[in-house]
C-alpha atoms as a PDB file:
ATOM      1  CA  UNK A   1      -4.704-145.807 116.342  1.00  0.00           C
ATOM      2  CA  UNK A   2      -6.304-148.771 115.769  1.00  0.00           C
ATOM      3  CA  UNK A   3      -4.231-151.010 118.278  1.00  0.00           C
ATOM      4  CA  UNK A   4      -5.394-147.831 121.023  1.00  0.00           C
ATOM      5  CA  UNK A   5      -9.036-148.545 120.214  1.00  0.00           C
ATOM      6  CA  UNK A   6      -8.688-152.842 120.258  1.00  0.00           C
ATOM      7  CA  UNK A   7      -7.359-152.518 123.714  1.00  0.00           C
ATOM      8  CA  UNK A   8      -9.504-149.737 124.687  1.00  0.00           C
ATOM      9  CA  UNK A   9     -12.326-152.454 123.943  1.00  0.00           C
ATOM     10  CA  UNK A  10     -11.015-154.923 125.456  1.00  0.00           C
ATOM     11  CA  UNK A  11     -10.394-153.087 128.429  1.00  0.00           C
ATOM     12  CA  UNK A  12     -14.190-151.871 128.464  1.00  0.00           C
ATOM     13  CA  UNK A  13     -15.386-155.444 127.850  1.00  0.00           C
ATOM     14  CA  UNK A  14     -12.820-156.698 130.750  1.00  0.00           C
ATOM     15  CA  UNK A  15     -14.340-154.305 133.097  1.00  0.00           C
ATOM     16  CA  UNK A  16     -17.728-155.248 132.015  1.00  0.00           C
ATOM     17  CA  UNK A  17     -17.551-158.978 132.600  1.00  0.00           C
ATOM     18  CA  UNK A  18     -15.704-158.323 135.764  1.00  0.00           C
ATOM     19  CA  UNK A  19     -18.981-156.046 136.813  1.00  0.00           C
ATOM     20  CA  UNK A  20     -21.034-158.579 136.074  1.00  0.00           C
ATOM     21  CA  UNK A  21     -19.209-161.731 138.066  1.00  0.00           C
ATOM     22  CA  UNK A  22     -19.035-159.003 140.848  1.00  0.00           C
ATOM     23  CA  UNK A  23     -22.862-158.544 141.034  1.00  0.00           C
ATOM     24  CA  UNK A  24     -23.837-161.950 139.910  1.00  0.00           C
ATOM     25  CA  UNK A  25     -21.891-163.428 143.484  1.00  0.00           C
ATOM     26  CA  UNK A  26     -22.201-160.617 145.142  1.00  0.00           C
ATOM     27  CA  UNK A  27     -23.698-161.666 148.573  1.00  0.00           C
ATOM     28  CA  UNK A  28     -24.971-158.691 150.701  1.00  0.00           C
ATOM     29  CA  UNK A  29     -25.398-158.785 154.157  1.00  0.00           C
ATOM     30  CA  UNK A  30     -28.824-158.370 155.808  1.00  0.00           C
ATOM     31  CA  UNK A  31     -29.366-155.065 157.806  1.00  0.00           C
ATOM     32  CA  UNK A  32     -28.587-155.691 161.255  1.00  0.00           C
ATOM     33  CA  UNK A  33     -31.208-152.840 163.009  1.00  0.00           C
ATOM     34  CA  UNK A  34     -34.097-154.155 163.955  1.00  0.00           C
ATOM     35  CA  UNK A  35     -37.357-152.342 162.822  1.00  0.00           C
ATOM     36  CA  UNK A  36     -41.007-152.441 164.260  1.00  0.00           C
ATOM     37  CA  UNK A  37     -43.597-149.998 163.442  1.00  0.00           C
ATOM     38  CA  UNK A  38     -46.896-150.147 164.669  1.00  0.00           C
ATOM     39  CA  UNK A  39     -49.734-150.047 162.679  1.00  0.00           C
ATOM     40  CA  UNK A  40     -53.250-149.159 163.637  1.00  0.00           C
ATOM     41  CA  UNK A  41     -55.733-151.635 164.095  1.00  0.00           C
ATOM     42  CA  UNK A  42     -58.312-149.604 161.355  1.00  0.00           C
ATOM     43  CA  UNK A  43     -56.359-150.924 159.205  1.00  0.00           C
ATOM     44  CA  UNK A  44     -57.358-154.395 159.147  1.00  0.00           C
ATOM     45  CA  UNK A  45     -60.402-155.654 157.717  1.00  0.00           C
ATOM     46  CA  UNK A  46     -62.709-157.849 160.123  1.00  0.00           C
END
């Protein structure tokens, strides 16, 4: 039993630092659809 829960932990803790490298180089792409929204000229202090 305790062998089963050492390489449970280990496993968890492999999985963890794997998570992290993942999201740490993790480069996303940036969205490709171009947005434009108007806004009304009110809105703007003069």
């Amino acid at each position: 039993m305790r062998l089963m829960s050492r390489l449970f932990l280990a496993l968890a803790g492999l999985l963890l630092l794997g998570a992290g490298v993942f999201v740490a180089t993790f480069d996303p792409p940036p969205p490709s659809a171009k947005v434009e929204k108007v806004i009304a000229d009110d809105r703007f202090p003069r």
